[in-house]
Protein backbone atom coordinates (compact mmCIF):
# COMPACT_ATOMS: atom_id res chain seq x y z
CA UNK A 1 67.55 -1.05 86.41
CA UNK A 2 66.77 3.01 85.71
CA UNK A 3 70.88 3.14 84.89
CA UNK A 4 70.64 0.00 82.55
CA UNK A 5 67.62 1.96 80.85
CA UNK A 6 69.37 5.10 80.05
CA UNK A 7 72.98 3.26 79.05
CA UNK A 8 70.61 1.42 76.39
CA UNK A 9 69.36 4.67 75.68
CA UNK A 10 72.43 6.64 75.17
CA UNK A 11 73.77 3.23 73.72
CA UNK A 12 71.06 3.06 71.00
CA UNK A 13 72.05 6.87 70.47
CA UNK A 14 75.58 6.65 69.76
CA UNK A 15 75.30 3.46 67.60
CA UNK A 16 72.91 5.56 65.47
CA UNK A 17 75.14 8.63 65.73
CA UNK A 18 78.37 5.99 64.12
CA UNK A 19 76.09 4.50 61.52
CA UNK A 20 75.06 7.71 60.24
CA UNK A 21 78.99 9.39 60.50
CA UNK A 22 80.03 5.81 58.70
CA UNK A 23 77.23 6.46 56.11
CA UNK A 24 78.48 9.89 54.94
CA UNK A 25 82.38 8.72 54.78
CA UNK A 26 81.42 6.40 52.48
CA UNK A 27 78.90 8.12 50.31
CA UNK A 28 81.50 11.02 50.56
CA UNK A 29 84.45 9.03 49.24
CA UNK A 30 82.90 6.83 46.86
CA UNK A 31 81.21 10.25 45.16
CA UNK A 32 84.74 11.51 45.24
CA UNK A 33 86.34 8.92 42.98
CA UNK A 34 83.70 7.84 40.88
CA UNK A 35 83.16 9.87 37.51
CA UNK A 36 79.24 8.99 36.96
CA UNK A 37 79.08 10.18 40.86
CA UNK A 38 81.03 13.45 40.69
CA UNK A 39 78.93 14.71 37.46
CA UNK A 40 75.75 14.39 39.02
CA UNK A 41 77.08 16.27 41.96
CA UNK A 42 78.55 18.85 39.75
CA UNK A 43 75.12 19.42 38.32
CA UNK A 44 72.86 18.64 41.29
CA UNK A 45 74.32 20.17 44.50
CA UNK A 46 72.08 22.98 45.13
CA UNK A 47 69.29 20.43 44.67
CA UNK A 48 70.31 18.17 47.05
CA UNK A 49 71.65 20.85 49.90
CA UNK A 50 68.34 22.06 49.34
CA UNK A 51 66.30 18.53 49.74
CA UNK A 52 69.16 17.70 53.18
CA UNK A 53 67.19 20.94 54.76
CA UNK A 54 63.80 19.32 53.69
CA UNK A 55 64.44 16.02 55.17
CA UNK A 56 66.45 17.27 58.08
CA UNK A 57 63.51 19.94 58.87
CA UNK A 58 60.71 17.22 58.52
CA UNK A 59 62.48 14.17 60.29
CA UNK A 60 62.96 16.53 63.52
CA UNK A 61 59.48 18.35 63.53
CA UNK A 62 57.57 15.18 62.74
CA UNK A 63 59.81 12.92 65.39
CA UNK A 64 56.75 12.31 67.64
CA UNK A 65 54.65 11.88 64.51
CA UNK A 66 56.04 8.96 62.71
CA UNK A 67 56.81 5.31 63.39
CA UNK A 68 60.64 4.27 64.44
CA UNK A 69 60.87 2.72 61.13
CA UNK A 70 60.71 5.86 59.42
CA UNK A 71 62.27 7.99 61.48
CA UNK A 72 65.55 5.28 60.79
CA UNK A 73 64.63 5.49 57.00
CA UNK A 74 65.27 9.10 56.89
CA UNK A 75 68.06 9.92 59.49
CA UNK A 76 69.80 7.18 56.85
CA UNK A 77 68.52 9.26 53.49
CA UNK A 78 69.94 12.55 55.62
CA UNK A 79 73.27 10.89 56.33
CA UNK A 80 73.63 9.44 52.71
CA UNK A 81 72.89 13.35 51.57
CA UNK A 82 75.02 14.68 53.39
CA UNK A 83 77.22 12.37 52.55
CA UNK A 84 77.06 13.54 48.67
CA UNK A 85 77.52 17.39 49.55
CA UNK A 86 80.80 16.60 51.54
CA UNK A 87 82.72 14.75 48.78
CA UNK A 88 84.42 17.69 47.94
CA UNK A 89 86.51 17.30 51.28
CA UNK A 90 88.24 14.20 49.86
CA UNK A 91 89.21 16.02 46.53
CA UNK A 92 90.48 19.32 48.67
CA UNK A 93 92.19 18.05 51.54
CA UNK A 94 94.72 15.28 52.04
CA UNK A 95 93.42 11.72 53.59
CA UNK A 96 95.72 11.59 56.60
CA UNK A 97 94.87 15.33 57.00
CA UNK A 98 90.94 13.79 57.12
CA UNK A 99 92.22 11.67 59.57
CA UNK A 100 93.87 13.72 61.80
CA UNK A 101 91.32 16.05 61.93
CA UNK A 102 88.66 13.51 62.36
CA UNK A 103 90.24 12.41 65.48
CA UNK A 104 90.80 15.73 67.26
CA UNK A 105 87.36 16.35 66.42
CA UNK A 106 85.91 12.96 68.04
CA UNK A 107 88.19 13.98 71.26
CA UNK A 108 86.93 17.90 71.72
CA UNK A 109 83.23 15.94 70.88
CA UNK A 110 83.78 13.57 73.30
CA UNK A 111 84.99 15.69 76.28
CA UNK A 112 81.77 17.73 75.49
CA UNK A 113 79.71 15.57 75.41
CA UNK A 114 80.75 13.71 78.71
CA UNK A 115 80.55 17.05 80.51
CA UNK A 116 76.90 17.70 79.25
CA UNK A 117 75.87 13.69 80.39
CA UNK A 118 77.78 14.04 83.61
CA UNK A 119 77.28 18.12 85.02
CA UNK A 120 74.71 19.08 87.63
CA UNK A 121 74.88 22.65 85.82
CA UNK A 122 71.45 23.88 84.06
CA UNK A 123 72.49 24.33 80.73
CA UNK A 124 69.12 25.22 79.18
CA UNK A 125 69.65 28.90 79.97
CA UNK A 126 72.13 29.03 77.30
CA UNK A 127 70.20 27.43 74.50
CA UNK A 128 68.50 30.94 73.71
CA UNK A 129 72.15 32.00 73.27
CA UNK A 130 73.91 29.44 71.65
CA UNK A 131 70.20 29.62 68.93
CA UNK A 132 70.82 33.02 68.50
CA UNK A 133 74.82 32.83 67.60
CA UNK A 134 73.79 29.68 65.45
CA UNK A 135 71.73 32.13 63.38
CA UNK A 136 74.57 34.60 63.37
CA UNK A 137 76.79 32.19 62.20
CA UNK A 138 74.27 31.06 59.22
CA UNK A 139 73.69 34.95 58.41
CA UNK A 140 77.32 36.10 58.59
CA UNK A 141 78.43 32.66 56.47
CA UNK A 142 76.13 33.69 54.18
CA UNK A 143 77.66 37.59 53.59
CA UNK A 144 80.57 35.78 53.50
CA UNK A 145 79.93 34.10 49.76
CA UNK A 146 79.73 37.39 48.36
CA UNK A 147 82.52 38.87 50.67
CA UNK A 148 84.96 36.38 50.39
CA UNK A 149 87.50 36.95 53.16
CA UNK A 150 89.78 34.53 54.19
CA UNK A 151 89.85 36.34 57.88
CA UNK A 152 86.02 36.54 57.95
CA UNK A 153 86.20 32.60 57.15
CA UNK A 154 88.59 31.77 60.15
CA UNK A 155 86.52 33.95 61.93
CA UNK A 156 83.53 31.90 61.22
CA UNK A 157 85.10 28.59 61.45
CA UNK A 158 86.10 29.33 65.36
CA UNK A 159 82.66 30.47 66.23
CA UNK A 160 81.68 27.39 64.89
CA UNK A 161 83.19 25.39 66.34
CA UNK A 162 82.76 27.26 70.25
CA UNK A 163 79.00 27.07 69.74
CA UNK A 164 78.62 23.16 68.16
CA UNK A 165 81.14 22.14 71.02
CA UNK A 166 78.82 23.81 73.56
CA UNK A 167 75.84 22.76 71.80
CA UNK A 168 77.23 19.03 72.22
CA UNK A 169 77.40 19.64 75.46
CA UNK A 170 73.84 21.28 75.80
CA UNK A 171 72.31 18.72 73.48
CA UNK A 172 74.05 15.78 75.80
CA UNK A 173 71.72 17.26 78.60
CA UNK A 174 68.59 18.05 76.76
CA UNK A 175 68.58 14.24 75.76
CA UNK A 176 68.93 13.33 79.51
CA UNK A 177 65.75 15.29 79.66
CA UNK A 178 64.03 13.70 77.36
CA UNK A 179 65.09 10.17 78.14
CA UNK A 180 63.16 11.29 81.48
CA UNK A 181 59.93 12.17 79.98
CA UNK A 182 59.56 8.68 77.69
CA UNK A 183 61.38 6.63 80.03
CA UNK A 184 58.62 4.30 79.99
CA UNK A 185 57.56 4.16 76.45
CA UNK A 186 59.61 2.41 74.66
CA UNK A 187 57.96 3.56 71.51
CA UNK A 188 59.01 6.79 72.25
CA UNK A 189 62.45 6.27 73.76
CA UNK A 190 62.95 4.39 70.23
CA UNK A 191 62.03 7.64 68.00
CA UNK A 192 63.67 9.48 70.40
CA UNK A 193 67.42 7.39 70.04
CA UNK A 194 67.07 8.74 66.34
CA UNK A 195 66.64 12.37 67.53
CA UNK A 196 69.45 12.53 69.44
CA UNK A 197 71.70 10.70 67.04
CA UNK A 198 70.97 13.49 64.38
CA UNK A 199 71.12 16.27 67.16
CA UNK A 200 74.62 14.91 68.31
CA UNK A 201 75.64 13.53 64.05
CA UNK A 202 75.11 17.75 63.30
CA UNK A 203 77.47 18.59 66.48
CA UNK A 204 80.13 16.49 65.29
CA UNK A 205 79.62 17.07 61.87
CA UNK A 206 80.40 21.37 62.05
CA UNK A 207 83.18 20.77 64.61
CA UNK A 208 84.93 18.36 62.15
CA UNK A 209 84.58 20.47 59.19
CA UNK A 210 85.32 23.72 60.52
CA UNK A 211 88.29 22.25 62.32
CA UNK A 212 89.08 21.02 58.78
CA UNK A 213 88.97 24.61 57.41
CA UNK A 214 91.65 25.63 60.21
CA UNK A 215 94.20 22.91 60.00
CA UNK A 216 93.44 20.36 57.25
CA UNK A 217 96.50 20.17 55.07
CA UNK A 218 95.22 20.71 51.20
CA UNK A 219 96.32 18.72 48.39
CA UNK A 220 99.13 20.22 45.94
């Protein structure tokens, strides 16, 4: 019965996770092809990265806070926003290169993410690290706008992807964790599904477009 508990758990997780990946492809590809779309991103990017970081920010410090409902309400707004700021991949890079990429991403997730569910190892010495080289990451991405180097960027994009596959695995843990502490409330298990699904959507999300950035075939 404990086992059936934490499948629905994880299941309720994951479903979230796909709905939220399946939101962004579309919002992503229909903002790529549609004119009205593609002006308003044009104008309104910087507004909208900057309102993904509010929503993003408040959904995960406010989780215990709010009802399920909302906490579903805005993992959806975050996954449609998101959605919006990644068109540009379908206008740079070729749709079987998408593809592709999308797949080897799900795999290296995957694998990750079954070693984090599955290992008796205490990962939660390494969050401090894998924080800390997140930041780094955000800081050095940042010098690298005004920089500009295409060796810095590969750089970046391989550190990237090392610390969001060991965060998967890390995150695959810390929801083990906290499946443990609500394991009775369903209330709280129910918030909690739409934690994890953002924790785990974010994972995916950097390993697929950094891996884009190393081997996604442009368009001519």
């Amino acid at each position: 019965m404990k086992d059936e508990k934490m499948s629905l758990f994880f299941t309720k997780v994951y479903l979230w996770m796909f709905i939220g990946l399946l939101i962004s492809a579309g919002v992503s590809y229909i903002t790529s092809i549609n004119t009205t779309m593609l002006a308003i991103y044009a104008k309104s990017y910087l507004v909208i990265v900057l309102l993904e970081f509010v929503v993003v920010i408040g959904l995960s410090s406010a989780i215990r806070k709010i009802s399920p409902s909302v906490a579903k309400l805005l993992y959806i707004l975050y996954s449609a926003l998101n959605g919006f700021t990644l068109a540009s991949i379908f206008m740079i890079y070729k749709l079987d290169s998408i593809i592709m990429v999308f797949l080897a991403s799900a795999l290296l997730f995957a694998i990750l993410a079954i070693y984090g569910y599955i290992t008796k190892a205490d990962l939660t010495k390494f969050g401090r690290i894998l924080f800390v080289g997140l930041i780094a990451i955000i800081i050095m991405s940042l010098i690298n706008i005004f920089v500009g180097g295409s060796r810095l960027g590969i750089i970046l994009s391989i550190l990237s992807i090392l610390i969001f596959l060991l965060l998967t695995a890390y995150d695959m843990q810390k929801l083990k964790r906290i499946y443990y502490a609500y394991e009775n409330d369903e209330f709280m298990t129910d918030k909690m599904s739409i934690y994890g699904a953002l924790d785990l959507y974010l994972d995916f999300i950097n390993i697929f477009i950094n891996l884009l950035r190393l081997f996604g075939r442009r368009r001519d």
